[in-house]
Each structure stands twice: as structure tokens, then as C-alpha cells.
C-alpha atoms as a PDB file:
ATOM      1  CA  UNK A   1      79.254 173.029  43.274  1.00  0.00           C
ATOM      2  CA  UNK A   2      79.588 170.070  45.388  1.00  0.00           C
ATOM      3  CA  UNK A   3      81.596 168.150  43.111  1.00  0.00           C
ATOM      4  CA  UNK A   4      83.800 171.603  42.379  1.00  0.00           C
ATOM      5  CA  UNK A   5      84.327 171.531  46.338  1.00  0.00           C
ATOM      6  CA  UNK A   6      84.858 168.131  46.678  1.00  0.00           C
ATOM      7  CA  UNK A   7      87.644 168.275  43.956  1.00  0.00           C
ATOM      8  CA  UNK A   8      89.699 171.702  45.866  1.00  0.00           C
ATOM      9  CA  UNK A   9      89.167 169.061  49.002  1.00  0.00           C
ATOM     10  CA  UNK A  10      90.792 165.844  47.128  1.00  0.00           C
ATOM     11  CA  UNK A  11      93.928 168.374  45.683  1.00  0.00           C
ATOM     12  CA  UNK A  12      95.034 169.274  49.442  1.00  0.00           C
ATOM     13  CA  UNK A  13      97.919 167.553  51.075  1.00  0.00           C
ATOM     14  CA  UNK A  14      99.343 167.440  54.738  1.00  0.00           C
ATOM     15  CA  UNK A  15     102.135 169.460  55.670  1.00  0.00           C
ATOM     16  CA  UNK A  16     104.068 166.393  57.389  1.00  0.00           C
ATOM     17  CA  UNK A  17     103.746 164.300  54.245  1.00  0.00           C
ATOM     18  CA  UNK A  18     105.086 167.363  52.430  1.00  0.00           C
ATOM     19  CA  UNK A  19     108.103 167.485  54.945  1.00  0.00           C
ATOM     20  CA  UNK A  20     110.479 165.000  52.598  1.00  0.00           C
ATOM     21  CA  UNK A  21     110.483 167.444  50.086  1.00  0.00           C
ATOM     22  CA  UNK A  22     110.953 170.212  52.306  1.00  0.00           C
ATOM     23  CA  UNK A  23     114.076 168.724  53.426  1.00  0.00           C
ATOM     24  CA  UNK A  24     115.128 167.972  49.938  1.00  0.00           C
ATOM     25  CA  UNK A  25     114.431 171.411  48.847  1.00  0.00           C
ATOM     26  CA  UNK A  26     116.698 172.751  51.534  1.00  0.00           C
ATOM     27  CA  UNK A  27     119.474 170.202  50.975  1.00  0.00           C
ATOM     28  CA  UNK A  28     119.606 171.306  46.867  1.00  0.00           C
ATOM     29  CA  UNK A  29     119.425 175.158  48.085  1.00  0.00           C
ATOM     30  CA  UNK A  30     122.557 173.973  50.227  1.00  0.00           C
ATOM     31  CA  UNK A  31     124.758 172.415  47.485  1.00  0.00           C
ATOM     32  CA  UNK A  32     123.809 175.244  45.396  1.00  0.00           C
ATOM     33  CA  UNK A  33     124.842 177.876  48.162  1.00  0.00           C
ATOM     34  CA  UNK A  34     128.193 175.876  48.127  1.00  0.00           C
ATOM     35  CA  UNK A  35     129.212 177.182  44.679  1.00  0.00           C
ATOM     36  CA  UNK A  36     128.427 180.740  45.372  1.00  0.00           C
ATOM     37  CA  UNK A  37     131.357 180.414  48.807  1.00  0.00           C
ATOM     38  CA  UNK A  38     133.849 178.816  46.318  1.00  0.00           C
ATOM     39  CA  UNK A  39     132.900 181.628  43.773  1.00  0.00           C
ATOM     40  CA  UNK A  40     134.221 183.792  46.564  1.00  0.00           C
ATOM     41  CA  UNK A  41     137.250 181.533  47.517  1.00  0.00           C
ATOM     42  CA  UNK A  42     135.910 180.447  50.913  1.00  0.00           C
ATOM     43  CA  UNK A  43     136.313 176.661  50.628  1.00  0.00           C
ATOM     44  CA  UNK A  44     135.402 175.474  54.147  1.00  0.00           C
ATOM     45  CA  UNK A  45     131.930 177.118  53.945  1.00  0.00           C
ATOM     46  CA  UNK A  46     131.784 175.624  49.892  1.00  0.00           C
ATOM     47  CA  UNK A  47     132.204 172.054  52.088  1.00  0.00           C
ATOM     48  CA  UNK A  48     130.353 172.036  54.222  1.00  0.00           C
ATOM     49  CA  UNK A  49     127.480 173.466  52.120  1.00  0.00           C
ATOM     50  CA  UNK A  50     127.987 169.780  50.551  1.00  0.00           C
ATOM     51  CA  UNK A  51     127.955 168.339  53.721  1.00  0.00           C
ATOM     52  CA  UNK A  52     124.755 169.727  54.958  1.00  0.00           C
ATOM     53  CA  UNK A  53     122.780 168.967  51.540  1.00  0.00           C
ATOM     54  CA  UNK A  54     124.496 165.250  52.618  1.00  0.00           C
ATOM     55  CA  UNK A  55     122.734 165.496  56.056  1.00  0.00           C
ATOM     56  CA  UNK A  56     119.180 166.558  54.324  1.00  0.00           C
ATOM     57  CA  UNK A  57     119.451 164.133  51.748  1.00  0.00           C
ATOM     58  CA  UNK A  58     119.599 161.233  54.350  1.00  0.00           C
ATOM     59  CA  UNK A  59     116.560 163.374  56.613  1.00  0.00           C
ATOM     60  CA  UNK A  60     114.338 163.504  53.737  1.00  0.00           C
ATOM     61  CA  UNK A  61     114.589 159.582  53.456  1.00  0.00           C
ATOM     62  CA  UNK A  62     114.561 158.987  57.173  1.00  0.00           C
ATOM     63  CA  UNK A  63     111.240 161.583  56.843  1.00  0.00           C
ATOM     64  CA  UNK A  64     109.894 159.898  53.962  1.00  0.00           C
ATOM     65  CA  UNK A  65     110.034 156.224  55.652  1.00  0.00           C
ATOM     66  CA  UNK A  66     108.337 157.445  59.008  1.00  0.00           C
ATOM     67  CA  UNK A  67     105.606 159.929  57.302  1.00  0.00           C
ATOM     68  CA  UNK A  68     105.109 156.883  54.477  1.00  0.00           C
ATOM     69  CA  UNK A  69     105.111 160.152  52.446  1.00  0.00           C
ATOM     70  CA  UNK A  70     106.364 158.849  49.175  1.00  0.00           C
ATOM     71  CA  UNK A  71     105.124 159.991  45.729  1.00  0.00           C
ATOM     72  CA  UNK A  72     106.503 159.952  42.272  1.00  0.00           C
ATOM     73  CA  UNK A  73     106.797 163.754  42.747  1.00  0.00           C
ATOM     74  CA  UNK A  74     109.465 162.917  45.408  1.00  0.00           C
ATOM     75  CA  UNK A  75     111.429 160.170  44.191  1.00  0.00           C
ATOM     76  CA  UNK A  76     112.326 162.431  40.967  1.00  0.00           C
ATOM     77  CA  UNK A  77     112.948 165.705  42.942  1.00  0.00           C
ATOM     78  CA  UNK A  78     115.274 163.303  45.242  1.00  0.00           C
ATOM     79  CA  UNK A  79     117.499 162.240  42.503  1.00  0.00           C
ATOM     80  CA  UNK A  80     117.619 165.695  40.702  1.00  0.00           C
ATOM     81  CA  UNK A  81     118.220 167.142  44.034  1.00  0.00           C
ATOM     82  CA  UNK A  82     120.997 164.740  44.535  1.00  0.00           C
ATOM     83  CA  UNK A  83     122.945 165.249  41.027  1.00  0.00           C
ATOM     84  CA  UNK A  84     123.192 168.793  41.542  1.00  0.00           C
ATOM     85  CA  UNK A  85     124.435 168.951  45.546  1.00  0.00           C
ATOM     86  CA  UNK A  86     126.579 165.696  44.830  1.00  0.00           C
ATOM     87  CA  UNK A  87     127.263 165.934  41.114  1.00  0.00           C
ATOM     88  CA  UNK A  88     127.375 169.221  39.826  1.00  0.00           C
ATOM     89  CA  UNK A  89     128.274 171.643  43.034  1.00  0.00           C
ATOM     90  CA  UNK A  90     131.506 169.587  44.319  1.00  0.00           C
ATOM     91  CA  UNK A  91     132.734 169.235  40.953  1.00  0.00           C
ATOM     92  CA  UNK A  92     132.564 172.974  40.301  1.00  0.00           C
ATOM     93  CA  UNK A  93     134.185 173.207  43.933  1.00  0.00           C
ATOM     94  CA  UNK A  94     136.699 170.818  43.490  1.00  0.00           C
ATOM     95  CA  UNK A  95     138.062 172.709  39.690  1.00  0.00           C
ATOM     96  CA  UNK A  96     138.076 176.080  41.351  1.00  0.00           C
ATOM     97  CA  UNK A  97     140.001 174.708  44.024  1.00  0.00           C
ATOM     98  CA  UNK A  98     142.867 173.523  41.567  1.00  0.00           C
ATOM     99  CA  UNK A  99     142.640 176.694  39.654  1.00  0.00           C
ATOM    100  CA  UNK A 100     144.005 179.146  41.830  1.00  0.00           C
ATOM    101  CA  UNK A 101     147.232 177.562  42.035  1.00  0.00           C
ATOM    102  CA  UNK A 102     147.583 176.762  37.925  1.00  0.00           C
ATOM    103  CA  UNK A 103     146.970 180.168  36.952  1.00  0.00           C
ATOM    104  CA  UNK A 104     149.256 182.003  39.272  1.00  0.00           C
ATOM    105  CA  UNK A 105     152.153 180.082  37.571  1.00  0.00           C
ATOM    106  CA  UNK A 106     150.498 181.338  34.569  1.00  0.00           C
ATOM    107  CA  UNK A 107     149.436 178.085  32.866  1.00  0.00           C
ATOM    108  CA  UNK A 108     146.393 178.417  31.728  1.00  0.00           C
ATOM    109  CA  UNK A 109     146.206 175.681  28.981  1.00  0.00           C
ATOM    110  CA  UNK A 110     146.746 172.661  31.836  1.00  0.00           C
ATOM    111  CA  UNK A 111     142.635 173.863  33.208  1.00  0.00           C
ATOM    112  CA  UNK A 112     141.437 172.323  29.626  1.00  0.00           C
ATOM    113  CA  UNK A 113     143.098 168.947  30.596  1.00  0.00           C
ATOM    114  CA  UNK A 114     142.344 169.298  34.632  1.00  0.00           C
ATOM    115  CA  UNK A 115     138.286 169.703  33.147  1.00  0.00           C
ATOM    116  CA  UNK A 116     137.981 166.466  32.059  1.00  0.00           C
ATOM    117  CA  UNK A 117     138.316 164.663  35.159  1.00  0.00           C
ATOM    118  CA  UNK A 118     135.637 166.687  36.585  1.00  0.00           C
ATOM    119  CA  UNK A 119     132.986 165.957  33.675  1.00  0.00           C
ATOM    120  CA  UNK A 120     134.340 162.414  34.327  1.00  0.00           C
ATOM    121  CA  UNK A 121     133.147 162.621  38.217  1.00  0.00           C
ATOM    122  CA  UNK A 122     130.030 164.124  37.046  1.00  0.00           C
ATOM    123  CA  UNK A 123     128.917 161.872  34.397  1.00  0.00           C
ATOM    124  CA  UNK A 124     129.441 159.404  36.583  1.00  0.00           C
ATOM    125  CA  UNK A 125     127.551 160.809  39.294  1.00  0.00           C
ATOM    126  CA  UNK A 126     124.540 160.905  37.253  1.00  0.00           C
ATOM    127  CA  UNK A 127     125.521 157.358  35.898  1.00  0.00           C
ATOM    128  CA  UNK A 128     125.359 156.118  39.195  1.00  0.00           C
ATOM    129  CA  UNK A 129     122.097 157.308  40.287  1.00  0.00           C
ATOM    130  CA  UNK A 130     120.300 156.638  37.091  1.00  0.00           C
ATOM    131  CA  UNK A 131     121.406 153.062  37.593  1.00  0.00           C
ATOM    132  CA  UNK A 132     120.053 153.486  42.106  1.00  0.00           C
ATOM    133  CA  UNK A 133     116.631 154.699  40.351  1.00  0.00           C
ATOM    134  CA  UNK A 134     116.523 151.459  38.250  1.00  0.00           C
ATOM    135  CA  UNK A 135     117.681 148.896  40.781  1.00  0.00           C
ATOM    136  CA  UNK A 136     115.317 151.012  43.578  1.00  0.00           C
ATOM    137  CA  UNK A 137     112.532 150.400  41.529  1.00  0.00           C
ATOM    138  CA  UNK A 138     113.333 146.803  40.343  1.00  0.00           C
ATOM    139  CA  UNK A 139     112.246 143.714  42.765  1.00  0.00           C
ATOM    140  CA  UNK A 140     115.389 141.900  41.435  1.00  0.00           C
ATOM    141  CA  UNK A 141     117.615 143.942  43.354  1.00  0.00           C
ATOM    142  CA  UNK A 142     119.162 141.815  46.424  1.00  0.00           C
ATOM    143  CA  UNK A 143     121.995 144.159  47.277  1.00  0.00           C
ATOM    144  CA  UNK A 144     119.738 147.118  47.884  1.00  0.00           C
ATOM    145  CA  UNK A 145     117.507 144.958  50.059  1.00  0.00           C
ATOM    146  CA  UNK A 146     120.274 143.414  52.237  1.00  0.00           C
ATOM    147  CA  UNK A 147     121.842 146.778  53.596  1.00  0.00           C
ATOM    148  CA  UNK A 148     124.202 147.042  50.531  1.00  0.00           C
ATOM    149  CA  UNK A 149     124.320 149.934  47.795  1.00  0.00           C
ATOM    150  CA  UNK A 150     125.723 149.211  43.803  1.00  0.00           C
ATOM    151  CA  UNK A 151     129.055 151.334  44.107  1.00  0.00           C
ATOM    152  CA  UNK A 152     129.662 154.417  46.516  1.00  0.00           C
ATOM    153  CA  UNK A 153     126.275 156.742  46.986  1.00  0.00           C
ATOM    154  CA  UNK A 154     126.268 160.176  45.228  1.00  0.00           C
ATOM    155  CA  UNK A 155     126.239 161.751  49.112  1.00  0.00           C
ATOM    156  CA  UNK A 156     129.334 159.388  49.917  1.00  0.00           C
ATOM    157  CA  UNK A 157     131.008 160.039  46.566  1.00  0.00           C
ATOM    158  CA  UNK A 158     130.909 164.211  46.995  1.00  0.00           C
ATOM    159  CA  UNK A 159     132.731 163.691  50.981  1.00  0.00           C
ATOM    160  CA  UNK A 160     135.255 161.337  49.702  1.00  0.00           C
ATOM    161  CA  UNK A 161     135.587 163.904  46.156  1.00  0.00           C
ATOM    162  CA  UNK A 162     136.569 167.099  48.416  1.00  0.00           C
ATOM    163  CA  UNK A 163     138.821 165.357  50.970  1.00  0.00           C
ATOM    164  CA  UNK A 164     141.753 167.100  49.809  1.00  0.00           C
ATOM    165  CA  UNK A 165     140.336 170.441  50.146  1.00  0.00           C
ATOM    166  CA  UNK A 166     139.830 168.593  54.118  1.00  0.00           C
ATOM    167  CA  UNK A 167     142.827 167.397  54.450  1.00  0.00           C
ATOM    168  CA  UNK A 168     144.260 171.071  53.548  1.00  0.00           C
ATOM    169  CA  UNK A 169     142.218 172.541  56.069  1.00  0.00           C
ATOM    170  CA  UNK A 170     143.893 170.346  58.323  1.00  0.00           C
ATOM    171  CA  UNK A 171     147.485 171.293  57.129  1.00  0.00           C
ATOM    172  CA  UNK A 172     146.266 174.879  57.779  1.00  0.00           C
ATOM    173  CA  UNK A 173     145.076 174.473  61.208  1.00  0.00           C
ATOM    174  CA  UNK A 174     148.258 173.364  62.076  1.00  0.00           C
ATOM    175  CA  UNK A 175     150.675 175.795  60.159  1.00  0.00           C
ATOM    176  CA  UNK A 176     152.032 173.173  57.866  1.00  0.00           C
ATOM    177  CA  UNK A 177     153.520 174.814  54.703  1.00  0.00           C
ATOM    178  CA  UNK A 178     151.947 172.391  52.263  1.00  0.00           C
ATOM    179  CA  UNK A 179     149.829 173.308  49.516  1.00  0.00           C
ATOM    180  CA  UNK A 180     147.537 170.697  47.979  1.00  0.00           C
ATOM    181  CA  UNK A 181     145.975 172.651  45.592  1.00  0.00           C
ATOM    182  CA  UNK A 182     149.602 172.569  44.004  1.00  0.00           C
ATOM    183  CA  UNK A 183     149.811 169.042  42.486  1.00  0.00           C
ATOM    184  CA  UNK A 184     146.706 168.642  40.352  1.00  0.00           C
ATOM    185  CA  UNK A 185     148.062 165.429  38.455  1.00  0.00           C
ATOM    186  CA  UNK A 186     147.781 163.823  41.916  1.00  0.00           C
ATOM    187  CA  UNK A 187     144.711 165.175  42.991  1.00  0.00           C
ATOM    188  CA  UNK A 188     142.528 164.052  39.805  1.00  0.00           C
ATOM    189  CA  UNK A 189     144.081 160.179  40.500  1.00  0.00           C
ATOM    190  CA  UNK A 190     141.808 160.803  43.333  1.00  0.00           C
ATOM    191  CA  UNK A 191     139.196 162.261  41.534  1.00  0.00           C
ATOM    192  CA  UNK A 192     139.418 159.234  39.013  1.00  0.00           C
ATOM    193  CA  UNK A 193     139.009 156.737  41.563  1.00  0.00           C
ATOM    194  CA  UNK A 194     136.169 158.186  43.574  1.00  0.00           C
ATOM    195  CA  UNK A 195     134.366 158.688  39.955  1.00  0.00           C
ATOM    196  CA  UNK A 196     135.237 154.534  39.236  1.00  0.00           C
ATOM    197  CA  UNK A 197     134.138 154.044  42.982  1.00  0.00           C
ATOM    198  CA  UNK A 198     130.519 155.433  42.322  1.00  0.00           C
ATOM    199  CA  UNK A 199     129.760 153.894  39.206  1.00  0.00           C
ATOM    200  CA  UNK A 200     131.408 149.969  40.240  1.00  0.00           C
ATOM    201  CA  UNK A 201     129.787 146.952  41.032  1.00  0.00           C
ATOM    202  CA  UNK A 202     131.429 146.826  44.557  1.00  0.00           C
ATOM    203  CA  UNK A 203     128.608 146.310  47.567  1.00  0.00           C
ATOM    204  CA  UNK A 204     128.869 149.301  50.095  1.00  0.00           C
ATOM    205  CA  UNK A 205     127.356 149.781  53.464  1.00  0.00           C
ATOM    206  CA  UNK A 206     123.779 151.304  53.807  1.00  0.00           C
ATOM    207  CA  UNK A 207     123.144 151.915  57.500  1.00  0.00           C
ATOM    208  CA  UNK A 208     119.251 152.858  56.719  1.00  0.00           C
ATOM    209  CA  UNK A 209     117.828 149.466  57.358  1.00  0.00           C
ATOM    210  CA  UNK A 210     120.296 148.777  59.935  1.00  0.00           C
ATOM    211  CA  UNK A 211     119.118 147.806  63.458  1.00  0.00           C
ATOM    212  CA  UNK A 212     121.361 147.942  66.433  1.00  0.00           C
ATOM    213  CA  UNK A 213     120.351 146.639  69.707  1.00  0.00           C
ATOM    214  CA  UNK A 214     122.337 147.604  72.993  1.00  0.00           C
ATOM    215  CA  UNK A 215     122.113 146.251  76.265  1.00  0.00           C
ATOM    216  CA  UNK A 216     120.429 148.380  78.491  1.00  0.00           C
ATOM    217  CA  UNK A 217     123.528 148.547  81.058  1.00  0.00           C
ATOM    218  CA  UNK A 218     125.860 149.572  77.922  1.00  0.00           C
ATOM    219  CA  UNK A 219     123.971 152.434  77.136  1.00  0.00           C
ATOM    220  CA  UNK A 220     125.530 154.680  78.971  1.00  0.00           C
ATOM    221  CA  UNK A 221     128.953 154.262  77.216  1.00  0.00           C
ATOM    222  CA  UNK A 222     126.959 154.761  74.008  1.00  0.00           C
ATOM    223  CA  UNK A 223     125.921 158.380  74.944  1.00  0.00           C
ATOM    224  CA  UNK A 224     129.019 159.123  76.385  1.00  0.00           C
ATOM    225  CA  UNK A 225     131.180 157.927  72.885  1.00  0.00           C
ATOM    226  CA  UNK A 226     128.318 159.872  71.354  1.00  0.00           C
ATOM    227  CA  UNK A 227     129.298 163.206  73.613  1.00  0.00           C
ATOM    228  CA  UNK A 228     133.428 162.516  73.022  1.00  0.00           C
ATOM    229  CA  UNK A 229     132.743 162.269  69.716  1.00  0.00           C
ATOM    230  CA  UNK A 230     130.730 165.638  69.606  1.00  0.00           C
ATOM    231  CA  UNK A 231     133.101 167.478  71.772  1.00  0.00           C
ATOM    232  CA  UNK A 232     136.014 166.505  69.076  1.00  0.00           C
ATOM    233  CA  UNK A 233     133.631 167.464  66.215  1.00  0.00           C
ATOM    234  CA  UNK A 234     133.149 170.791  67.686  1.00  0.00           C
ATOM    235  CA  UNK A 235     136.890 171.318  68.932  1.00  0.00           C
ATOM    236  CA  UNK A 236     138.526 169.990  65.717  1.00  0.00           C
ATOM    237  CA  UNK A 237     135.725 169.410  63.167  1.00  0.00           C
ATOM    238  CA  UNK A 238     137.790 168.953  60.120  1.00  0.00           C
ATOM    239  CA  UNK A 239     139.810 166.564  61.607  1.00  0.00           C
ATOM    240  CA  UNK A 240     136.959 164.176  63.042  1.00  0.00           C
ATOM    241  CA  UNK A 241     134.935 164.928  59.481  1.00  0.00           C
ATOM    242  CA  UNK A 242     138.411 163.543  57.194  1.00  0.00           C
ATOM    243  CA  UNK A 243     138.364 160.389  59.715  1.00  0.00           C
ATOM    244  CA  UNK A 244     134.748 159.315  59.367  1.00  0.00           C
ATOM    245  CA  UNK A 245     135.657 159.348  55.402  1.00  0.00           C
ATOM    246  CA  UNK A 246     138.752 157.685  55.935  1.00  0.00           C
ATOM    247  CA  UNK A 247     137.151 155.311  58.026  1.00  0.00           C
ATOM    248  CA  UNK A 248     133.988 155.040  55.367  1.00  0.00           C
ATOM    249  CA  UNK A 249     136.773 154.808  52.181  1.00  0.00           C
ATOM    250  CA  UNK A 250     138.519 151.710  54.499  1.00  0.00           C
ATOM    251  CA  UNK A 251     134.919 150.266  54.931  1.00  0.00           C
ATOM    252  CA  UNK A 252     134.460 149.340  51.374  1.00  0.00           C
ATOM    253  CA  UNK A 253     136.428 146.173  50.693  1.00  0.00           C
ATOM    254  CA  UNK A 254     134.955 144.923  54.110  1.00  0.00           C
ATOM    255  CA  UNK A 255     132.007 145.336  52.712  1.00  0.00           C
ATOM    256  CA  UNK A 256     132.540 143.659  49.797  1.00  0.00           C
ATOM    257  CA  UNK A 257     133.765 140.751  52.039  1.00  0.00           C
ATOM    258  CA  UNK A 258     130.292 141.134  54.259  1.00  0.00           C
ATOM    259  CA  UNK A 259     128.175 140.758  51.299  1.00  0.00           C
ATOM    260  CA  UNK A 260     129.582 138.033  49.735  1.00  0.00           C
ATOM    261  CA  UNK A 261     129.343 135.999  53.487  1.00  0.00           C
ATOM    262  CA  UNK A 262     125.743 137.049  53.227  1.00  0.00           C
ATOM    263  CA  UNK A 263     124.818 135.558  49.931  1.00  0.00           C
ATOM    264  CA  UNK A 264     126.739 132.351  50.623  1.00  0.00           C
END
């Protein structure tokens, strides 16, 4: 009996080291929830679905770090997490966007051809953090241990995939008669790029070991660029969410630049 209890005792975890999962849990419940608005043609809700499983994915990290709650258990429910709400839910989001507009002019055939970008992003996708799993694991890797990702991140990838369906948001808000939606060929350039993006050598920014120290007498104007940038985010949030990944998608040659200084 003692050995029996002593077992049930051993098997029993803490709820904070469980948190990480928690969070990833509710970030792949988010991506997921993202199909299901686009299913019912309400695309700002399908994107930010994505954006919120983008938010969890980088809590259940942060969590993960502090807690020291890692486990094999949560490095694989991470990554699966992470090809469905950055893989598989913004490509089915993005191809039901460009659908609408294909069959109302009663062209059916052209969705065959306007697939295969999207399995492209996808595949991809999973290429990409296959390879993150191998490198995370690896002690060779000196990009992931100098602030640098291999390629754009799956979370990264998904906001710079739907920033069309943004950038039409923004056309809407301000009455502009311009449908996106309407010129697929150009759209899956985009889509092309952003899948070649993910899966590249190319050294991109990973703010998760960065440090930044502030003078004490600047951090007022800190907190006050924090609340102008919240009052704009609340005001016009599509607006300030398509410049942070304009600004991100300008970030990556200087990054490539920054990393080679680095090695040198």
C-alpha cells in the first residue's frame, strides 16, 4: 500500500507547471475557432482568431521559461499546436477569402489552380518547424542562440499570410471601392513569398532573449509611447496591426545585415 500511495503521489503535477500547456491549449482552440468565423464569412473575427493563438503561442514560452515547466509532453503539443493555428487555419482562411469573388464570376475551375499555393504555404509551414524542432534541439545551432530564427516563425508567417485580408479591412474602414479578394494571381505572389520566407535560410529577429535597459529618467516616455500606441490600437486596430507587420516584413533584411555583423 505504501508503495501504491507513493506511486498516485510521484504521478501528480503542479498546476503552474501545467500553465504552458494551458496556454497552448487555448491558443490551438483559437486558430481552430478562426475557421469556423471564415466558414461563416466573418473575416476580421477569422484574424484575429490567428492573432490571439499568435499571442498564446509566445505566453506559453514566456510561461514555460519562468515556471522552468518544460517536458517532452510540451515541446510536441507546442509544435502541433503551432501547425494547425499557423499552418492549417490561415491557409483555409486565406482560400475562402479568394473564393467568394472567383465563383460569383462563375469560374470555378481557377479554385483547383488558386489550391496549390495554399498546400504550398502549408507544407512549408510544417517544413519550417520540423526544421525549428531540429535546430532547437541541436547544440550546433548559433542563430537560435544569438536572438536570430532560420527563416520567418510559423506565428510571423500566418500575420504576414493574411495581410491582405488587413489591408482590405482597411480599404473598408475608409469606403474605398477596392476589392482585394478580386485579383487572386496577385495575392498568391504574396502567398508564394511568405511560404519561401518561412522555409529560407535568412536570420530573423527573436525578441525572447532580448534585454532592453532604459534609463530610469526615460521611462516615462516609454509608458507613454506604450499608452499612444494602445490608444491607436484601440481607435484604429487594423491599421496599427498591418504596420507592426509592415514594419516586421521591412525588419528582415536588417536582420540579415545584424547577424552577419554579429558573427564577424
Amino acid at each position: 500500500m505504501k508503495v501504491k500511495s507513493e506511486n498516485i503521489k510521484a504521478r501528480k503535477i503542479s498546476v503552474l507547471k501545467l500553465l504552458p500547456n494551458i496556454f497552448t491549449t487555448i491558443g490551438l482552440c483559437s486558430g481552430l475557432t478562426g475557421i469556423r468565423f471564415a466558414l461563416e464569412g466573418n473575416w476580421q473575427n477569422a484574424v484575429l482568431c490567428i492573432l490571439v493563438a499568435a499571442c498564446f503561442d509566445m505566453i506559453d514560452g514566456l510561461s514555460a521559461r519562468l515556471l522552468k515547466a518544460f517536458s517532452p509532453f510540451g515541446a510536441e503539443l507546442d509544435s502541433l499546436a503551432d501547425a494547425i493555428s499557423f499552418g492549417v487555419s490561415p491557409s483555409i482562411i486565406f482560400y475562402l477569402w479568394i473564393r467568394e469573388p472567383i465563383l460569383e464570376i462563375k469560374q470555378a475551375h481557377l479554385l483547383e489552380w488558386f489550391w496549390i499555393p495554399i498546400l504550398f504555404y502549408t507544407a512549408c509551414n510544417a517544413f519550417r518547424l520540423a526544421r525549428f524542432n531540429v535546430l532547437h534541439l541541436s547544440e550546433e545551432s548559433t542563430i537560435s542562440r544569438k536572438s536570430y530564427f532560420t527563416g520567418v516563425p510559423a506565428p510571423a508567417g500566418a500575420g504576414l499570410l493574411l495581410m491582405p485580408l488587413g489591408l482590405q479591412f482597411i480599404f473598408d474602414r475608409f469606403d474605398y471601392n477596392l476589392k482585394l479578394s478580386e485579383y487572386p494571381f496577385l495575392i498568391t505572389i504574396w502567398v508564394f513569398i511568405i511560404s519561401l520566407l518561412m522555409i529560407s535560410r535568412i536570420p530573423t529577429f527573436s525578441f525572447r532573449n532580448v534585454r532592453f535597459n532604459i534609463a530610469r529618467n526615460k521611462a516615462i516616455l516609454v509608458l507613454l509611447f506604450v499608452c499612444l500606441g494602445v490608444s491607436i490600437f484601440m481607435k484604429e486596430t487594423w491599421i496599427f496591426l498591418f504596420s507592426v507587420g509592415i514594419l516586421y516584413f521591412i525588419s528582415i533584411p536588417f536582420s540579415y545585415f545584424a547577424q552577419k555583423k554579429d558573427t564577424n
